[in-house]
Protein backbone atom coordinates (compact mmCIF):
# COMPACT_ATOMS: atom_id res chain seq x y z
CA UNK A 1 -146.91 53.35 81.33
CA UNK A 2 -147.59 57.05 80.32
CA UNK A 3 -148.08 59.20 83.87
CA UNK A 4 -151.51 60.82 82.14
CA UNK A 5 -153.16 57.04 81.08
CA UNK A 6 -153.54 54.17 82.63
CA UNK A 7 -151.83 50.69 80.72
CA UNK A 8 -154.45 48.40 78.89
CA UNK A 9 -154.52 45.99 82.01
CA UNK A 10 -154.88 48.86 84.19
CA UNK A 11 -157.91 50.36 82.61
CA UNK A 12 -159.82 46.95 82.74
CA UNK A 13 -158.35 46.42 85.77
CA UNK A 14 -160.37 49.95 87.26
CA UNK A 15 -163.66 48.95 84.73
CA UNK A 16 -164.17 45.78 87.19
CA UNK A 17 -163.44 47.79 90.28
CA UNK A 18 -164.15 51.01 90.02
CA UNK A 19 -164.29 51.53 94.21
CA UNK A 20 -161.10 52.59 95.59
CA UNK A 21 -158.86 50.20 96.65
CA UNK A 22 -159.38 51.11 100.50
CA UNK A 23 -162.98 49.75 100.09
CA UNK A 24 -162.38 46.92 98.34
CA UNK A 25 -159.98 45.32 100.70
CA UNK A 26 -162.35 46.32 103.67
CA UNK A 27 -162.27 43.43 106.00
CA UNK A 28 -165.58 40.90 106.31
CA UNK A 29 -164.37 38.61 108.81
CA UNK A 30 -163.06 39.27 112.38
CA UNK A 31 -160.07 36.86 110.81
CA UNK A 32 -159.58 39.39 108.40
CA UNK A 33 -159.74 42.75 110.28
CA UNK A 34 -155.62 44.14 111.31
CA UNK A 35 -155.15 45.55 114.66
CA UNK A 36 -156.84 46.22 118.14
CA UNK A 37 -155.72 42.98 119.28
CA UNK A 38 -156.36 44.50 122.73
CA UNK A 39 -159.99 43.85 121.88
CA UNK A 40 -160.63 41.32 119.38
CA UNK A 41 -158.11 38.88 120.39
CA UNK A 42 -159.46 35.57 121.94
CA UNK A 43 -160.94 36.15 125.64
CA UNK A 44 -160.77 40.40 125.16
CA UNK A 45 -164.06 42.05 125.87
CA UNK A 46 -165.55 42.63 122.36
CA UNK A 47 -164.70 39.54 120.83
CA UNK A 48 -166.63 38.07 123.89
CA UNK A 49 -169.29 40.57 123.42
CA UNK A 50 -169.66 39.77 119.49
CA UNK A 51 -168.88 35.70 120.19
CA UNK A 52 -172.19 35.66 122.83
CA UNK A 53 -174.27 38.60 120.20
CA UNK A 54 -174.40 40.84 123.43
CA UNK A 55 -176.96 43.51 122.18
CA UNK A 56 -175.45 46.76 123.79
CA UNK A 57 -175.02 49.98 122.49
CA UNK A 58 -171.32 50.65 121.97
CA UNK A 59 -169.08 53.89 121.20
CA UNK A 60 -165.95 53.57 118.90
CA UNK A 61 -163.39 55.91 119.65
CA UNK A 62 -160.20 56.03 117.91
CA UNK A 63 -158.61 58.05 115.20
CA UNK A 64 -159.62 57.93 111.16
CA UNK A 65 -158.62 55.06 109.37
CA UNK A 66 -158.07 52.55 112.29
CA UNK A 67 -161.36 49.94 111.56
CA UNK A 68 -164.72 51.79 113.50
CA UNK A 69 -166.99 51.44 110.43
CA UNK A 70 -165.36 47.87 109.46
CA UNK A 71 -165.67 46.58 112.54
CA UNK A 72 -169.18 47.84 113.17
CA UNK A 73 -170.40 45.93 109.41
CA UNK A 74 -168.66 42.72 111.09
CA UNK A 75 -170.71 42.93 113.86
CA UNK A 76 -173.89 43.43 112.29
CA UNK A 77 -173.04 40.64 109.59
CA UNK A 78 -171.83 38.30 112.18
CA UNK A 79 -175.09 38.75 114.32
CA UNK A 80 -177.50 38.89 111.36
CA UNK A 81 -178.92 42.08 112.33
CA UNK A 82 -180.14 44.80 109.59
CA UNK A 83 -177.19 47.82 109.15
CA UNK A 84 -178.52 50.91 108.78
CA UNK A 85 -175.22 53.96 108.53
CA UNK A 86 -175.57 57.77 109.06
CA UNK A 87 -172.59 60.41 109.45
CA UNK A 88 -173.83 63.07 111.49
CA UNK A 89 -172.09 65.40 108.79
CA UNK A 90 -174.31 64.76 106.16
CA UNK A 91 -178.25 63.77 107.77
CA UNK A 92 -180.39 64.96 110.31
CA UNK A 93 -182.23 63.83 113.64
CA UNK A 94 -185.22 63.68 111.44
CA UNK A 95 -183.78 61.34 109.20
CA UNK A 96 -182.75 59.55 112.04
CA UNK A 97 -186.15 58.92 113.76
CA UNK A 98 -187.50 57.69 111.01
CA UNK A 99 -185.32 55.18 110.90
CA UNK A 100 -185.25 54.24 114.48
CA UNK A 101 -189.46 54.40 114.42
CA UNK A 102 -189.48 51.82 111.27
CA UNK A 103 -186.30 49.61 113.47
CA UNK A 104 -189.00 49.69 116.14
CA UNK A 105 -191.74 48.21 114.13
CA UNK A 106 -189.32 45.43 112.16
CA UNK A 107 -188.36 44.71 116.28
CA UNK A 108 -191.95 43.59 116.57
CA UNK A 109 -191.67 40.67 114.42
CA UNK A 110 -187.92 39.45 115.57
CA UNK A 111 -185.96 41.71 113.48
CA UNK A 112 -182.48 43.55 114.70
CA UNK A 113 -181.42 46.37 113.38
CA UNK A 114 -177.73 47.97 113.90
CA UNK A 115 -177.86 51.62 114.04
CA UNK A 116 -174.44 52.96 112.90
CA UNK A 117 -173.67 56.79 113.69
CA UNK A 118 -170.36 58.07 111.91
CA UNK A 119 -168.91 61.35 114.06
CA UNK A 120 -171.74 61.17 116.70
CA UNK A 121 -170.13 63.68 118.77
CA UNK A 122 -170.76 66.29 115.78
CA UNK A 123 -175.17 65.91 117.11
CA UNK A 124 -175.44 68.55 119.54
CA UNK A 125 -176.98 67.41 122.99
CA UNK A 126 -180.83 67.74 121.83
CA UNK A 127 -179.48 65.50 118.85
CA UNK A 128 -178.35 62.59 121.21
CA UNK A 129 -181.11 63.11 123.88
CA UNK A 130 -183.51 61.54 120.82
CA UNK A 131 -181.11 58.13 121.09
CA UNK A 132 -181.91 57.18 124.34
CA UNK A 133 -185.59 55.98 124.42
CA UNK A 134 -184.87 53.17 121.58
CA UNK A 135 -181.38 52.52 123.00
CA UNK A 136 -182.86 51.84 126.74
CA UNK A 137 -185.83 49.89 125.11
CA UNK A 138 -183.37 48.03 122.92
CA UNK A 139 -185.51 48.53 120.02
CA UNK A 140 -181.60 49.32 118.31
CA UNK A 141 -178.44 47.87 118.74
CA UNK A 142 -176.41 51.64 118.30
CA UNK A 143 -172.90 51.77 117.41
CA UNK A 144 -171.46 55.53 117.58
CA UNK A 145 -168.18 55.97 115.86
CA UNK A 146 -165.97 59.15 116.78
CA UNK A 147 -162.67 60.70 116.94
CA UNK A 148 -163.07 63.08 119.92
CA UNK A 149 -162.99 61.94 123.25
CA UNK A 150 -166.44 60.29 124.08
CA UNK A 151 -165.98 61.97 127.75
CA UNK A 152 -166.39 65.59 126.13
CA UNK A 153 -168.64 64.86 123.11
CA UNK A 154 -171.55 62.36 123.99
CA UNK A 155 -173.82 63.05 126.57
CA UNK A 156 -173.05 61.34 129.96
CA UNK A 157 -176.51 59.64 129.64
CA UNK A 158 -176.27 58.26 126.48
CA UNK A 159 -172.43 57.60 127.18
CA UNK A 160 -173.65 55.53 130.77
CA UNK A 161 -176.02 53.12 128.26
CA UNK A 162 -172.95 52.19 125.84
CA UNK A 163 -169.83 50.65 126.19
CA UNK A 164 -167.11 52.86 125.23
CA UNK A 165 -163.50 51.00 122.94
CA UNK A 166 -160.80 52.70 122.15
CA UNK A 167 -159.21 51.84 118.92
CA UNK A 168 -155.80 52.69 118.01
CA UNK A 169 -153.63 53.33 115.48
CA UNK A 170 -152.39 50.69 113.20
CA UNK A 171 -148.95 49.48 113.68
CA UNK A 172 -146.20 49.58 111.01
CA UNK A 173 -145.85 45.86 110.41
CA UNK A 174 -149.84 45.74 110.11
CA UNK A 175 -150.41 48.37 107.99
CA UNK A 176 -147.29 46.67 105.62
CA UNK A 177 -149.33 43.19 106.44
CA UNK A 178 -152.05 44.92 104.70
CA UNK A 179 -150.66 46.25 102.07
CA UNK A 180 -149.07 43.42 100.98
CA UNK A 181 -152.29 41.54 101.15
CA UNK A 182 -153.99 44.77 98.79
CA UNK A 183 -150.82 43.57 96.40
CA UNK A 184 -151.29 39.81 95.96
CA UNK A 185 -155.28 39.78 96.35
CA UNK A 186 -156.34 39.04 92.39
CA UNK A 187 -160.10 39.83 93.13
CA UNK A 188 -160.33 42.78 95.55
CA UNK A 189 -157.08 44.36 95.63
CA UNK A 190 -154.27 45.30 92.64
CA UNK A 191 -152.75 41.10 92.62
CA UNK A 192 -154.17 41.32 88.77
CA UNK A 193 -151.49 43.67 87.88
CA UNK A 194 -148.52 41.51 89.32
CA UNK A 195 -146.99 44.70 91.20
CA UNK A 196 -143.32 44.15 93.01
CA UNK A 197 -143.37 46.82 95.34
CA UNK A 198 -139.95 47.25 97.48
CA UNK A 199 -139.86 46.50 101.20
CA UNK A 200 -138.31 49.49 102.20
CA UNK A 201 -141.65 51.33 99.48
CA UNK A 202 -144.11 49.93 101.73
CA UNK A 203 -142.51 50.68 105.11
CA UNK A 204 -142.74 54.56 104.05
CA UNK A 205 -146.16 54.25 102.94
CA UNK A 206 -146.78 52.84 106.11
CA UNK A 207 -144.90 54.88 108.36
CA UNK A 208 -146.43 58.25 106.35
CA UNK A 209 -149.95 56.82 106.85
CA UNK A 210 -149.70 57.77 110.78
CA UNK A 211 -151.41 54.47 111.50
CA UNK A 212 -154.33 54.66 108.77
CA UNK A 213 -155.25 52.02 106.83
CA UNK A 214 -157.20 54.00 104.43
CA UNK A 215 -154.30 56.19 103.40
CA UNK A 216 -151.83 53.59 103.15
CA UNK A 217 -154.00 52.10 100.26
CA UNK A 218 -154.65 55.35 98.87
CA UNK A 219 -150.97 55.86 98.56
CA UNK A 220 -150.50 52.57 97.25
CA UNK A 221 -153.01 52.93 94.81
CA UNK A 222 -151.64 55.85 93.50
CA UNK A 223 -148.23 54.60 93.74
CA UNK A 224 -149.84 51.25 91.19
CA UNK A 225 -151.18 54.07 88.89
CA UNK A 226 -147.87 56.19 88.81
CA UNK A 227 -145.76 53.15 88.12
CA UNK A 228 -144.39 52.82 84.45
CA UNK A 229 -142.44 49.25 84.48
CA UNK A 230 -144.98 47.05 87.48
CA UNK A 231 -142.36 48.34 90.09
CA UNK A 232 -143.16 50.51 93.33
CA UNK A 233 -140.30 52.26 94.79
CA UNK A 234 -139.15 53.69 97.24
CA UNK A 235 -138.88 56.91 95.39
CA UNK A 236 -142.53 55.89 93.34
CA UNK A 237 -144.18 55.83 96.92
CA UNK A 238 -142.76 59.32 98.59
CA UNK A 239 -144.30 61.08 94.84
CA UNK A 240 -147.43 59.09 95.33
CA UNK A 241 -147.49 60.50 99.20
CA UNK A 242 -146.39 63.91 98.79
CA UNK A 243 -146.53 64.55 102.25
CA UNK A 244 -146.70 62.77 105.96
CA UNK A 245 -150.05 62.60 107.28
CA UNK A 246 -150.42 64.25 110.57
CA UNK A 247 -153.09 63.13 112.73
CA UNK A 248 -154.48 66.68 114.50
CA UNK A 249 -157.67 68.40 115.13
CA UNK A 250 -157.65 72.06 115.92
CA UNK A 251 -160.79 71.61 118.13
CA UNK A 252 -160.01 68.24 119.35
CA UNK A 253 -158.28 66.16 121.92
CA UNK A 254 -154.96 65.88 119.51
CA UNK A 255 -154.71 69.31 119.95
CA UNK A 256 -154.58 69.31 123.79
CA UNK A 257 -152.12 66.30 123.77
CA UNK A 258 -149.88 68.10 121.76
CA UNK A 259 -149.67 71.41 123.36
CA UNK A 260 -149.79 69.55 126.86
CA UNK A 261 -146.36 67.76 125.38
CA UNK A 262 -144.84 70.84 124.19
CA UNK A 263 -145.39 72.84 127.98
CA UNK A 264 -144.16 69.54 129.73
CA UNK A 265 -141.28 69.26 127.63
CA UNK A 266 -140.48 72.80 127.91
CA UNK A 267 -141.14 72.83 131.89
CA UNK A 268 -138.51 69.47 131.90
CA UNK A 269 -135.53 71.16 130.54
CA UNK A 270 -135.82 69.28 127.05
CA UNK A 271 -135.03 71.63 124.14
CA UNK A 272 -134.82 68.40 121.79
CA UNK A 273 -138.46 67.33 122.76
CA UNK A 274 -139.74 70.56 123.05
CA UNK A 275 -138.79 71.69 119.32
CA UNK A 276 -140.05 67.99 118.06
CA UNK A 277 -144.00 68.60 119.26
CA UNK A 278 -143.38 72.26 118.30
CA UNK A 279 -142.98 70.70 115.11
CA UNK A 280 -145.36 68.49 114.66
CA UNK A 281 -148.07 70.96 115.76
CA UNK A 282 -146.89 73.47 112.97
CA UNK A 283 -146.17 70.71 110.09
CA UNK A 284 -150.21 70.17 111.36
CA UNK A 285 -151.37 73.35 110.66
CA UNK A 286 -152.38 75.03 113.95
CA UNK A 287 -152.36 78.46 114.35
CA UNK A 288 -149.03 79.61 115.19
CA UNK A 289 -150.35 82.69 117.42
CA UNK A 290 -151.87 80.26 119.50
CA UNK A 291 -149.11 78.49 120.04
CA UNK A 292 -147.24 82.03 120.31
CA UNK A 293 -149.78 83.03 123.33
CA UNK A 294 -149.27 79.10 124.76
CA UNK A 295 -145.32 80.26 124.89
CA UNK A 296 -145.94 83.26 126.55
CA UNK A 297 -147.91 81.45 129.15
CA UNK A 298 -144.87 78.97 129.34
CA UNK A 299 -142.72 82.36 130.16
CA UNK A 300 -144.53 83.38 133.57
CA UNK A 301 -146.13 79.98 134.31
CA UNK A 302 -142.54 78.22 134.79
CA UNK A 303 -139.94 80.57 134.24
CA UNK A 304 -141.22 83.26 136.15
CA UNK A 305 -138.32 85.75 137.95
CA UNK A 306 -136.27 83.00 137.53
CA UNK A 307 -135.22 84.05 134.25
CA UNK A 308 -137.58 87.75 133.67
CA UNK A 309 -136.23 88.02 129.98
CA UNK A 310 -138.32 85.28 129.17
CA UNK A 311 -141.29 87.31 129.18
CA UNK A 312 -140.04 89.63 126.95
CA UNK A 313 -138.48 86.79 124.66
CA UNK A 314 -141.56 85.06 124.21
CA UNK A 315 -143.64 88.53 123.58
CA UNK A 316 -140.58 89.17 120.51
CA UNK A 317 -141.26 85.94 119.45
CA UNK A 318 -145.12 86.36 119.07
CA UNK A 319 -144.44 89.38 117.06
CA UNK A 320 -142.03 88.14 114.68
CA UNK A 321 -144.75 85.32 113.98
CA UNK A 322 -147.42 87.66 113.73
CA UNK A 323 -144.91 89.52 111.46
CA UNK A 324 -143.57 87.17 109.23
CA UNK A 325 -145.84 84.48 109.51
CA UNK A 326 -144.82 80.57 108.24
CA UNK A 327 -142.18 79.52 107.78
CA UNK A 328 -140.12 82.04 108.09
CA UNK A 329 -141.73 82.69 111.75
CA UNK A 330 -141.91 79.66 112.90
CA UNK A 331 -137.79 79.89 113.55
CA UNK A 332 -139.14 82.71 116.03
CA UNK A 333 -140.94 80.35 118.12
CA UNK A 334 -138.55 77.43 117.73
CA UNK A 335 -135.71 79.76 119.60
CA UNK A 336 -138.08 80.93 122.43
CA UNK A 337 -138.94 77.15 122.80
CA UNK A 338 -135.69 76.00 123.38
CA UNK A 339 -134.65 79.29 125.27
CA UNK A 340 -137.24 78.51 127.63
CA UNK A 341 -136.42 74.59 128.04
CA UNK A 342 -132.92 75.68 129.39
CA UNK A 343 -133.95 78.66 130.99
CA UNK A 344 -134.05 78.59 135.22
CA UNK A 345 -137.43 77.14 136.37
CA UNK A 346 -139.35 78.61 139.19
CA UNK A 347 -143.40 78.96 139.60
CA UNK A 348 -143.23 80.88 142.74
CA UNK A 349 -144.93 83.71 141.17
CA UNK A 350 -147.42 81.44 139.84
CA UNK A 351 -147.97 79.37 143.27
CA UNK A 352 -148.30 82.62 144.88
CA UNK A 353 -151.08 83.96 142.98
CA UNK A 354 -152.78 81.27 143.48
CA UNK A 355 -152.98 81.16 146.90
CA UNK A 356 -153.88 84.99 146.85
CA UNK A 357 -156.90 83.65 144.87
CA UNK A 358 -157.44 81.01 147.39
CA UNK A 359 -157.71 83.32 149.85
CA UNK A 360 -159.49 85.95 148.52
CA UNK A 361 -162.53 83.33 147.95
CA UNK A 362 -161.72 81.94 151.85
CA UNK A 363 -162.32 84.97 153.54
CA UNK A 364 -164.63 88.14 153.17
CA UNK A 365 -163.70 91.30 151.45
CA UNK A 366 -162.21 93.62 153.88
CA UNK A 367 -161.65 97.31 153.37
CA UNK A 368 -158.56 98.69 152.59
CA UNK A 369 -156.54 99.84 156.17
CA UNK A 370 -156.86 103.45 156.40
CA UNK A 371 -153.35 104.03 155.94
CA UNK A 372 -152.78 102.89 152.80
CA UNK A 373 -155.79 105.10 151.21
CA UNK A 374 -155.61 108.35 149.99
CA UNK A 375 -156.95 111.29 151.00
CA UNK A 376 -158.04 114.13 148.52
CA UNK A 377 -160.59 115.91 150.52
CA UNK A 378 -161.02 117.38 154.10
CA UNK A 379 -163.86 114.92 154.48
CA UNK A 380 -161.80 112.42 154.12
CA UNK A 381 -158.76 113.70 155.78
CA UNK A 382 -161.37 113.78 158.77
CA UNK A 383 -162.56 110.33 158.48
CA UNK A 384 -158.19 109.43 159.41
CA UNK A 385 -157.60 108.66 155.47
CA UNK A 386 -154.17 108.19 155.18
CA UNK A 387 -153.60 108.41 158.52
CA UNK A 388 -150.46 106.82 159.88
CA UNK A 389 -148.72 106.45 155.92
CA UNK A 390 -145.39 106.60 155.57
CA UNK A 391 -143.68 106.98 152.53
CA UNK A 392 -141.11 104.70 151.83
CA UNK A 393 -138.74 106.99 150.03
CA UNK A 394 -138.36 109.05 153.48
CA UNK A 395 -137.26 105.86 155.06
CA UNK A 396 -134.41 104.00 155.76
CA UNK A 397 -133.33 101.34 153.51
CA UNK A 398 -136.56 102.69 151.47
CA UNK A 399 -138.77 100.33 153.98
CA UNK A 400 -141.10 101.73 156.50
CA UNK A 401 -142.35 99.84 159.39
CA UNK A 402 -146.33 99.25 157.90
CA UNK A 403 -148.46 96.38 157.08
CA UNK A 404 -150.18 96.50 153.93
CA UNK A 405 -152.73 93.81 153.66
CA UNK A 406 -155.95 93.51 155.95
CA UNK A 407 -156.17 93.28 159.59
CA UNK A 408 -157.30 89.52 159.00
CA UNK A 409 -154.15 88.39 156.87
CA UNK A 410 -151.70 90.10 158.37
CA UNK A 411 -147.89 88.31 158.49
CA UNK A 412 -149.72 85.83 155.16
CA UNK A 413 -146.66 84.78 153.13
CA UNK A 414 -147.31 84.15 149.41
CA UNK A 415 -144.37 84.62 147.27
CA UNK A 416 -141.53 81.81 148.43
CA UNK A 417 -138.62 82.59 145.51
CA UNK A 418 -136.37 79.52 144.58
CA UNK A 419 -132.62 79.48 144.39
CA UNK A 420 -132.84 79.80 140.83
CA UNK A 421 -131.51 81.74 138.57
CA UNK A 422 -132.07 85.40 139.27
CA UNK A 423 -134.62 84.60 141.55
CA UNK A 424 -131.91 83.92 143.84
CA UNK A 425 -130.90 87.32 144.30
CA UNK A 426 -134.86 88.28 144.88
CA UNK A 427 -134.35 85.54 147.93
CA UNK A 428 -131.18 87.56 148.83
CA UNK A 429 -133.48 90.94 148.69
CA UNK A 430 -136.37 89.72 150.52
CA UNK A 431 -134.12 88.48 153.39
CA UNK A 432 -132.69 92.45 153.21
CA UNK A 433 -136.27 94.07 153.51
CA UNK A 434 -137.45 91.88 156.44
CA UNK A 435 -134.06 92.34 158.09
CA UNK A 436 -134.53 96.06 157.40
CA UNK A 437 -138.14 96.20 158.87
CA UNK A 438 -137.42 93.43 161.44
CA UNK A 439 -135.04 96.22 162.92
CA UNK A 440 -137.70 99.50 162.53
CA UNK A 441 -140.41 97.18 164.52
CA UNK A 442 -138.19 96.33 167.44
CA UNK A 443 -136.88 100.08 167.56
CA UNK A 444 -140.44 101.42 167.14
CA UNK A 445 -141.65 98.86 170.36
């Protein structure tokens, strides 16, 4: 087979199904659909819902590729009830209320209609708030589908008049289940062609689909067209995938899981881990400065004085990305990663400041002791600023005998350094300065 034509068979293979292959092997049964066993299998709470046609609203969330749509046309053609679908990328509320106003009037005379809503969370609040009147009165069965976290994106009282499932990803072996199904199914999938795709071909199109179906037929498809002797390959299917499909959103809840596993990795003294979800949030395509300004905050969140260079190792790093940019900067971040996985761990500083915060929202704002202000003019030489200051430098042991914070917090201990790293020796130097004014106070009394 030539790599710019399609084979005789081929071609009037496509003529008879010209949709791609991921809709034409879209399940119609329950029996059919792959996956979410956690849900569907006998006794779990949808298949009950579905087995006794249970008319509530329901949210979908789960990542692309993993069954929402499919399993919300199953529903609707296993209850008999009218499926009407919308993405909120392409229509508008308007469009919408038409819809639900004519569902309203077919309700009249005993007929259901499924409202399907593809991305829901991309309506904006006023968008949902329209829902809820026909949803409460039943007048639709709604079925959101979304890839965000419902808790964020829907409105809490639309998401308090739906039941919320979460789908996940497809396995390995099911994805392979499927596409060996694609390959021997003569009337919906490529059996007509009499394919013999490798085992070890279909385990990397399914471990490169990231637990979506509809990739792992698109690569399969492609990998059919590609083929010149019936035969898919190993090497046939990494040409026809080009490259691993990350799941990620830049705005979404993937994003936060992944950072949130690089800074716990980091803050657990695991380089290996730490570089991995480094990885995968790069090979994603997020923004390397703000994972740059994340590693920063790693620096003073959990290294702290433990390890002070950190700080400035992270700051290097951020330049040399902002310099060089990807690739060749991503080795920048990658060695300020792992630096800061085995560097000493302490959050004193961090603890500390937040207790100052604590406290300066606890207790009123007092003035500043008199000592401790200046005093530029004979007014306020007069009024005793600066009075009773003593400069450090003239001291012994550079420590004078004063209190520095107000009246009302006066002894308040904040920073508590670890044992480690160089913190240590700030532990050491803190015992030296209370020793040192410890001494002054009792010779003063």
């Amino acid at each position: 087979m030539s790599l710019f034509g399609p084979t005789p068979d081929l071609r009037e293979h496509d003529k008879s199904q010209a949709a791609p292959l991921a809709e034409r092997m879209r399940p119609r049964t329950l029996e059919e659909y792959a996956g979410q066993e956690h849900l569907l299998a006998p006794g779990k709470p949808l298949r009950v819902q579905i087995e006794r046609d249970d008319a509530a609203s329901m949210i979908f969330w789960g990542p692309p590729g993993v069954g929402k749509t499919t399993l919300a046309k199953i529903i609707a053609e296993t209850t008999r009830a009218s499926f009407i679908e919308f993405s909120a990328v392409l229509v508008g509320i308007k469009e919408i209320k038409q819809v639900m106003v004519d569902a309203e009037k077919a309700a009249a005379y005993g007929s259901r209609t499924i409202l399907f809503i593809d991305e829901i969370h991309r309506f904006n609040k006023a968008q949902q708030d329209a829902f809820l009147p026909y949803v409460e009165r039943g007048t639709i069965r709604l079925i959101g589908a979304t890839t965000e976290n419902p808790s964020f994106e829907v409105i809490a009282a639309l998401l308090s008049r739906c039941r919320v499932f979460t789908l996940h990803p497809l396995t390995q072996p099911q994805l392979i289940m499927l596409l060996e199904r694609a390959l021997k199914d003569e009337a919906r999938g490529l059996g007509s062609l009499h394919l013999d795709a490798d085992a070890d071909a279909l385990a990397m199109i399914a471990d490169y689909s990231s637990g979506d179906a509809r990739n792992a037929y698109n690569a399969l498809e492609m990998a059919a067209r590609m083929s010149a002797d019936g035969r898919v390959t190993k090497n046939l299917a990494g040409e026809a995938l080009q490259q691993r499909v990350l799941l990620y959103d830049k705005q979404g809840e993937e994003h936060y899981n992944l950072i949130s596993a690089l800074h716990k990795s980091v803050r657990n003294s695991d380089p290996d881990a730490a570089l991995y979800w480094l990885g995968r949030m790069l090979q994603a395509g997020e923004d390397a400065m703000y994972i740059a300004r994340r590693v920063v905050r790693m620096a003073v969140e959990d290294i702290g004085l433990a390890s002070p260079e950190a700080l400035n190792l992270t700051l290097s790093a951020r330049d040399a990305m902002h310099f060089l940019g990807s690739p060749e900067g991503d080795l920048a971040l990658a060695q300020a990663v792992v630096y800061l996985a085995l560097a000493p761990k302490s959050n004193a500083v961090y603890t500390a400041y937040g207790a100052v915060r604590d406290d300066i929202e606890a207790t009123r704002a007092e003035p500043v002791p008199l000592h401790l202000r200046n005093a530029p003019t004979g007014l306020m030489k007069s009024l005793d600023y600066g009075k009773g200051y003593r400069y450090a430098h003239d001291e012994e042991g550079r420590v004078a005998d004063m209190d520095c914070l107000p009246a009302s917090l006066e002894g308040h201990t904040y920073y508590h350094p670890t044992q480690e790293g160089k913190e240590k020796l700030l532990t050491q130097r803190m015992d030296e300065i209370r020793k040192v004014r410890a001494a002054k106070h009792q010779r003063d009394a």
